[in-house]
C-alpha atoms as a PDB file:
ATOM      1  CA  UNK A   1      15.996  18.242  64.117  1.00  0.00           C
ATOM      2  CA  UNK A   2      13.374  15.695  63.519  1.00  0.00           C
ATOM      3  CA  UNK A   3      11.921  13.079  65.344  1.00  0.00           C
ATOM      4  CA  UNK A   4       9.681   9.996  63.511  1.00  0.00           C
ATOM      5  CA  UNK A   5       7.477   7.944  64.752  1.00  0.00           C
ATOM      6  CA  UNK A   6       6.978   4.632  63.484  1.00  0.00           C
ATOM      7  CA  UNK A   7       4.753   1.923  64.923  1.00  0.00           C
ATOM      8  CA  UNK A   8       6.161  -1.602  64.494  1.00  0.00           C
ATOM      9  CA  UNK A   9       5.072  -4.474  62.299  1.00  0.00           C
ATOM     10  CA  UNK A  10       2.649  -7.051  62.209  1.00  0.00           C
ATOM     11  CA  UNK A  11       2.798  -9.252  65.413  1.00  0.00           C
ATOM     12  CA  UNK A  12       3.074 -13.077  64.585  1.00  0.00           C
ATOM     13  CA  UNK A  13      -0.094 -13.705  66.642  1.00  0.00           C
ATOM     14  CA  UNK A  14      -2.732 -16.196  66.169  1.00  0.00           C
ATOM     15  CA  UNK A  15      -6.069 -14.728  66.482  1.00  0.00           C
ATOM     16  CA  UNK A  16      -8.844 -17.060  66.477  1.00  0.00           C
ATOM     17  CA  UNK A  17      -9.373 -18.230  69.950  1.00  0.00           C
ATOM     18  CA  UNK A  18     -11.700 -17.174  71.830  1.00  0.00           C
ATOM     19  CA  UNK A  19     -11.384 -16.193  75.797  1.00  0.00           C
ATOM     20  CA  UNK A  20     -12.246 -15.115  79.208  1.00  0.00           C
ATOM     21  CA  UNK A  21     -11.463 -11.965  80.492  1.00  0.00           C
ATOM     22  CA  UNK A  22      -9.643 -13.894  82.976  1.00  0.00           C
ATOM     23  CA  UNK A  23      -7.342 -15.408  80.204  1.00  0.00           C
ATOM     24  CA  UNK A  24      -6.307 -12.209  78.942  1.00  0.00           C
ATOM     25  CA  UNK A  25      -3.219 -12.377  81.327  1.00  0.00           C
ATOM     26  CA  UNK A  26      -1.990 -15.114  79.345  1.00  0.00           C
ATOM     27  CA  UNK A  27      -3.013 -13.665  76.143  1.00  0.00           C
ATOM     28  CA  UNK A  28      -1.141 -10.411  77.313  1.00  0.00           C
ATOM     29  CA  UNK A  29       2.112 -12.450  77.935  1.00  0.00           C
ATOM     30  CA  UNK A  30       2.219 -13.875  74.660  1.00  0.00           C
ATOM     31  CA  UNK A  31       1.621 -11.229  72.532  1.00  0.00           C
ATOM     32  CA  UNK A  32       4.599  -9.188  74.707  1.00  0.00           C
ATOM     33  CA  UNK A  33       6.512 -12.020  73.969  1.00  0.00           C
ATOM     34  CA  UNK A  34       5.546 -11.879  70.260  1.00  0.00           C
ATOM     35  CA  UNK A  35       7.844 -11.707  67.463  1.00  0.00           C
ATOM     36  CA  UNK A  36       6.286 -10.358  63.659  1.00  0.00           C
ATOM     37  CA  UNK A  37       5.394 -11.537  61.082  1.00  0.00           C
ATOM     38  CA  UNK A  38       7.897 -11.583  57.674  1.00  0.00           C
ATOM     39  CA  UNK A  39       6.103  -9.037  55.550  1.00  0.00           C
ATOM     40  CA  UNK A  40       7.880  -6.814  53.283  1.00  0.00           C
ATOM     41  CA  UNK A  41       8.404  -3.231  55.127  1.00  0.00           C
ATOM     42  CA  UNK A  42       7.794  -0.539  53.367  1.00  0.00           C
ATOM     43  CA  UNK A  43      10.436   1.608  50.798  1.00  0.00           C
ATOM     44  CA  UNK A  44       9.669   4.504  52.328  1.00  0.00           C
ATOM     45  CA  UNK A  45       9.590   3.600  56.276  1.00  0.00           C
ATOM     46  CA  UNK A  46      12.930   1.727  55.264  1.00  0.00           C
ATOM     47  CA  UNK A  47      14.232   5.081  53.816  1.00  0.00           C
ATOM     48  CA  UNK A  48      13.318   6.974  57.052  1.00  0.00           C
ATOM     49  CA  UNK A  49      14.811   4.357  59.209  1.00  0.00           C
ATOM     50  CA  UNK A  50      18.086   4.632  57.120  1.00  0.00           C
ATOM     51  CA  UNK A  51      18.254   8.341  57.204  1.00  0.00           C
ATOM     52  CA  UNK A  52      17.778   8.859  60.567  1.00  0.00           C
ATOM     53  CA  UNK A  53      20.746   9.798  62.678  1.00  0.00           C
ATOM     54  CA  UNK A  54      19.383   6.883  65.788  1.00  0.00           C
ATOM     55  CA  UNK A  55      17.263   4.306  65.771  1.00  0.00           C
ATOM     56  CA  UNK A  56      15.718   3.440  68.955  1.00  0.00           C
ATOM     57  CA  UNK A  57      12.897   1.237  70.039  1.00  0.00           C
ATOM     58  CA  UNK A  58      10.801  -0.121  73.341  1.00  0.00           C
ATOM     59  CA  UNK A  59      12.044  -3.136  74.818  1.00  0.00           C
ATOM     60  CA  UNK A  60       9.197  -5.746  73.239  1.00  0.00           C
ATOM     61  CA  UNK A  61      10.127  -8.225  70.940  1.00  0.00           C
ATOM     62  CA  UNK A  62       7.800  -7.029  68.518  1.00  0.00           C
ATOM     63  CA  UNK A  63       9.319  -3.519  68.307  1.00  0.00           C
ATOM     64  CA  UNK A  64      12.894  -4.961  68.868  1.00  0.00           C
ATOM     65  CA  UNK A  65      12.642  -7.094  65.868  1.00  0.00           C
ATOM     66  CA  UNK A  66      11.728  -4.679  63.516  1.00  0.00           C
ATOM     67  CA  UNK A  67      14.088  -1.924  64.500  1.00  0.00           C
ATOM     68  CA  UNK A  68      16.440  -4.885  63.906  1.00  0.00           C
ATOM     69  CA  UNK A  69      14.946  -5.427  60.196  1.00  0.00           C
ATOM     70  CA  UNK A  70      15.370  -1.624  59.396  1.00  0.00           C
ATOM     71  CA  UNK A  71      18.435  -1.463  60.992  1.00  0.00           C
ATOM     72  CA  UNK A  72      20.455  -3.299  58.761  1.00  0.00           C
ATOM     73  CA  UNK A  73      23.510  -3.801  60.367  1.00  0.00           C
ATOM     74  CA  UNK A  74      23.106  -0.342  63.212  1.00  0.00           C
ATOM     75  CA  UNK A  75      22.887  -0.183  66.521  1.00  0.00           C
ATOM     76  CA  UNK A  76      19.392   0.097  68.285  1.00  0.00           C
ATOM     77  CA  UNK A  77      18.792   1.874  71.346  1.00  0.00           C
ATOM     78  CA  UNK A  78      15.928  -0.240  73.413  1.00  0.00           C
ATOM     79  CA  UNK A  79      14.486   1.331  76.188  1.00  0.00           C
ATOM     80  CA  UNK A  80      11.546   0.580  78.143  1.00  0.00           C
ATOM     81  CA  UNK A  81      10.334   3.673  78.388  1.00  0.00           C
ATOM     82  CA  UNK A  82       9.340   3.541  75.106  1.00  0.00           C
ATOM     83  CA  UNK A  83       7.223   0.250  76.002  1.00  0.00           C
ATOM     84  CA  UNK A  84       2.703   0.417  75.404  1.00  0.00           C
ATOM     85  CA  UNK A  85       0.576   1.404  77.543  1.00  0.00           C
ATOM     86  CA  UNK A  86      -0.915  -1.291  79.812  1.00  0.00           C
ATOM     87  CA  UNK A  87      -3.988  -2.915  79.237  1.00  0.00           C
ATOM     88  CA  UNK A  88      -6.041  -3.683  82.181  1.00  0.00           C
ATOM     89  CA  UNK A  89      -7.726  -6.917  82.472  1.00  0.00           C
ATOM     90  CA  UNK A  90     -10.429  -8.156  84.978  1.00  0.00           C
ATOM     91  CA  UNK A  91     -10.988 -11.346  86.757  1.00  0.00           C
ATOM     92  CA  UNK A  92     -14.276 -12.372  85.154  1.00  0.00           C
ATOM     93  CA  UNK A  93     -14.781 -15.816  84.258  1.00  0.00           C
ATOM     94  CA  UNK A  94     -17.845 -15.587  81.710  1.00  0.00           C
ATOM     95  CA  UNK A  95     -18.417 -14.513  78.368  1.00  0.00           C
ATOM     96  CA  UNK A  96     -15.893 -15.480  75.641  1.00  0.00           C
ATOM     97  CA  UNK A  97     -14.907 -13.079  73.231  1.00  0.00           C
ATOM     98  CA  UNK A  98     -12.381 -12.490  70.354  1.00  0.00           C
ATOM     99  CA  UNK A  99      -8.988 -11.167  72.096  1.00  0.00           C
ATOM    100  CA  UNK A 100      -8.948  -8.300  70.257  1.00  0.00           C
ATOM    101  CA  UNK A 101     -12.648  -6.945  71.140  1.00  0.00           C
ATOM    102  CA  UNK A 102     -11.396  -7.738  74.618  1.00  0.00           C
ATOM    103  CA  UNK A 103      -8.342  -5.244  74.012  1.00  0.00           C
ATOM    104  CA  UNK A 104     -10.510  -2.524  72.467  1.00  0.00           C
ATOM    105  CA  UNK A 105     -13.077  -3.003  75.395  1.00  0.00           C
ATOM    106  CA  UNK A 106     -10.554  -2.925  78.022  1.00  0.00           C
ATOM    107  CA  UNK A 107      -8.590   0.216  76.451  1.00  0.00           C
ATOM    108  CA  UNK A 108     -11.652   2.118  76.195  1.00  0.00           C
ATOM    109  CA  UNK A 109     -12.382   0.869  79.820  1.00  0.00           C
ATOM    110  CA  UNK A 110      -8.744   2.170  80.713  1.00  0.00           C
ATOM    111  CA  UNK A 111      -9.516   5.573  78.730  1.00  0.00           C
ATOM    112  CA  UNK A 112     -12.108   5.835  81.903  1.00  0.00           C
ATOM    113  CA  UNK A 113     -10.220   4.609  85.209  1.00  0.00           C
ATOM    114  CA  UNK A 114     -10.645   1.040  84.624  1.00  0.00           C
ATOM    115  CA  UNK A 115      -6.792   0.012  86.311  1.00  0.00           C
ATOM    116  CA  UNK A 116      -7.446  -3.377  87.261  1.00  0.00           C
ATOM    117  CA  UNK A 117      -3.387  -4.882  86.128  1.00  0.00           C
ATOM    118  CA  UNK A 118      -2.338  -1.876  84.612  1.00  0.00           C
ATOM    119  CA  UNK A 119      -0.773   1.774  85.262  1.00  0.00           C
ATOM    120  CA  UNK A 120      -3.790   4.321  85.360  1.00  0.00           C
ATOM    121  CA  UNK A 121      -3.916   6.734  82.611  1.00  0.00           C
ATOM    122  CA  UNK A 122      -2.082   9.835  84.027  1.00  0.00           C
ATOM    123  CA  UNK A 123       0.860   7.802  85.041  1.00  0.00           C
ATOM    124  CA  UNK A 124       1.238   6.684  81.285  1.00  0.00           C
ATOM    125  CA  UNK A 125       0.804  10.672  80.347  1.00  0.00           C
ATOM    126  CA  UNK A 126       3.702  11.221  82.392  1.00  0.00           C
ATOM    127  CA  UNK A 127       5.603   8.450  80.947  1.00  0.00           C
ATOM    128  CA  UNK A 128       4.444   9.902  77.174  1.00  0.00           C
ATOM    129  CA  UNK A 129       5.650  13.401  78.534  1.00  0.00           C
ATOM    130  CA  UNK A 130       9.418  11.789  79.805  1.00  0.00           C
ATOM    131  CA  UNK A 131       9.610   9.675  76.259  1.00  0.00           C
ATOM    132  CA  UNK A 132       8.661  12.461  74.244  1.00  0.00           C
ATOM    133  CA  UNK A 133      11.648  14.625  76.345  1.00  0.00           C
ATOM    134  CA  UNK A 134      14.221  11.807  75.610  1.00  0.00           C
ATOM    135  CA  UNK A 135      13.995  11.788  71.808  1.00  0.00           C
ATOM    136  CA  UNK A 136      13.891  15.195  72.083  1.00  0.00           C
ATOM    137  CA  UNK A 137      17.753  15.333  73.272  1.00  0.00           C
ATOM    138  CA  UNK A 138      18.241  12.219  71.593  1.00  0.00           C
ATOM    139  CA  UNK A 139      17.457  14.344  68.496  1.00  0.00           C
ATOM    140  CA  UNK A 140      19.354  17.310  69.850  1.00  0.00           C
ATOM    141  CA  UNK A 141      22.537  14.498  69.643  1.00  0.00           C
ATOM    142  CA  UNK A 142      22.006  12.643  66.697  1.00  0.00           C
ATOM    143  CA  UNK A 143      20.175  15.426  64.586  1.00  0.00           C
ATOM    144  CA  UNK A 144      17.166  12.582  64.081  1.00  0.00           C
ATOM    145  CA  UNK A 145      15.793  10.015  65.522  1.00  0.00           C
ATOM    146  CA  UNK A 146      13.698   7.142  64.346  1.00  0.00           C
ATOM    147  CA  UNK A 147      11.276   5.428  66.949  1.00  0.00           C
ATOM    148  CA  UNK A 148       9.771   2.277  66.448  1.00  0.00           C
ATOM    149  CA  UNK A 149       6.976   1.977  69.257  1.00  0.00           C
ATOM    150  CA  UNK A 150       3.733   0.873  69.648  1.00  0.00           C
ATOM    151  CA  UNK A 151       0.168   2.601  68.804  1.00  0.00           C
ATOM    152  CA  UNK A 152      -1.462   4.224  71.894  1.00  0.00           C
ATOM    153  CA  UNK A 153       2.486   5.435  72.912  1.00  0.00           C
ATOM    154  CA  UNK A 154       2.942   7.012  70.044  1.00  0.00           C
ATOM    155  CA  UNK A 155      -0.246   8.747  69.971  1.00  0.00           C
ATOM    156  CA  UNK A 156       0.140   9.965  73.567  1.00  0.00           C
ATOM    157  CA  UNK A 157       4.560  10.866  72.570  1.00  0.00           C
ATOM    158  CA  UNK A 158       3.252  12.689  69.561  1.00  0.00           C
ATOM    159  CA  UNK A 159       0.582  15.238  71.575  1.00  0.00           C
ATOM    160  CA  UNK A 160       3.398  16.120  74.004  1.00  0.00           C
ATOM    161  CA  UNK A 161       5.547  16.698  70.473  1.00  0.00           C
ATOM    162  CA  UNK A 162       3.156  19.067  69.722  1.00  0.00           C
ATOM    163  CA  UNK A 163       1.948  20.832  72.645  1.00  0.00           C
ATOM    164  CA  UNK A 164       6.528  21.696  72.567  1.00  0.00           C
ATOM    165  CA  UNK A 165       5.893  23.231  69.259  1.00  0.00           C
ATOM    166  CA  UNK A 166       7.183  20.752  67.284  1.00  0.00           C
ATOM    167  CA  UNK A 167       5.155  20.253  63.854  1.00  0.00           C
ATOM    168  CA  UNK A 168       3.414  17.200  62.058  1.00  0.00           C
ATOM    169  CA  UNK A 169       0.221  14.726  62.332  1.00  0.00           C
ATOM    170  CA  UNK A 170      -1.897  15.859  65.136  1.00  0.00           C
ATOM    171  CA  UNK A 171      -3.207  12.393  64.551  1.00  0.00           C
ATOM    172  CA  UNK A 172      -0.986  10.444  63.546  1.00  0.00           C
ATOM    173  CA  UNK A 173      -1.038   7.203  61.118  1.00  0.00           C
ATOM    174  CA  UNK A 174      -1.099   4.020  63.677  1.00  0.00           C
ATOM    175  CA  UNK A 175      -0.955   1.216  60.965  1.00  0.00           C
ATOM    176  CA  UNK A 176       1.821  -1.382  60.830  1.00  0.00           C
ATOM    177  CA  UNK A 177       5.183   0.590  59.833  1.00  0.00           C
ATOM    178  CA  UNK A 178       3.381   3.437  59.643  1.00  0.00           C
ATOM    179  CA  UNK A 179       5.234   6.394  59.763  1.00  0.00           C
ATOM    180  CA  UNK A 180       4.854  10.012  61.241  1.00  0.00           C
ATOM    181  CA  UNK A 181       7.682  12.225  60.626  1.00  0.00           C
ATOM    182  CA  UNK A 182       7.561  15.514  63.409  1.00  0.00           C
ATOM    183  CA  UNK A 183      10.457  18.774  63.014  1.00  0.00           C
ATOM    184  CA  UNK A 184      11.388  21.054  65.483  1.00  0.00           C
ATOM    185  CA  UNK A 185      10.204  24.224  66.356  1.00  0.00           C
ATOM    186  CA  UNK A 186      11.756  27.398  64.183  1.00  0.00           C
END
């Protein structure tokens, strides 16, 4: 049995504004809402995808469209417990900043309680710990299953792969259509 890990592409986001972090609701909305970009996916996270007895992926567009573009034609299981971790946001009206020094403030913020709009930290462990025991008998079904998710998820689905006993990346590769392939234990 295997189970791989595969974060999704490029978002189609524009990047260039500059915001409160009182606008990074808004911000947050779009980019859930946000498609990706028509790159070229790579041969070998299409031959993964193809081989792979399921492909599932969380509910966001982002991760729903490019199941869709591996799929080619299969079915793909959306679920939203495969969805990111939150990103908390606080109501401060000063200092504008790129959105994505915002996000890695924040997430490093979240990393140490910070909860303001978001799910604290254990509550997304236990979420990692229930995702990571669904592919598990999704893999037990289907022999393999291919997961198209989102960075921090899969980083958080892939510990709880290993502390099982299952084997691969203890960190694993979090670029766009990355890949991280993990087998069962003997």
């Amino acid at each position: 049995m295997q189970i791989i890990l595969a974060r999704h592409g490029k978002p189609d986001l524009h990047l260039d504004s500059w915001f409160t972090p009182m606008a990074m609701q808004d911000w947050l909305r779009h980019y859930d809402q946000a498609g990706i970009v028509a790159d070229a996916v790579p041969a070998a996270t299409r031959a993964l995808a193809s081989a792979a007895g399921l492909l599932a992926s969380s509910t966001l567009p982002r991760c729903v469209q490019s199941a869709q573009r591996l799929a080619q034609g299969r079915a793909v299981l959306s679920e939203e417990l495969f969805c990111e971790a939150e990103l908390p946001w606080p109501h401060w009206l000063y200092s504008k900043l790129p959105p994505l020094l915002w996000e890695a403030m924040f997430r490093l913020a979240w990393f140490h309680g910070l909860t303001t709009h978001a799910r604290p930290r254990p509550h997304t462990a236990q979420r990692a710990r229930l995702a990571a025991q669904r592919l598990i008998q999704l893999a037990r079904e289907h022999d393999s299953v291919f997961l198209v998710g989102h960075g921090l998820l899969i980083l958080l689905i892939a510990r709880e792969l290993l502390a099982l006993g299952w084997h691969g990346p203890r960190r694993p590769a979090s670029g766009y259509w990355q890949c991280n392939t993990y087998q069962a234990p003997d």
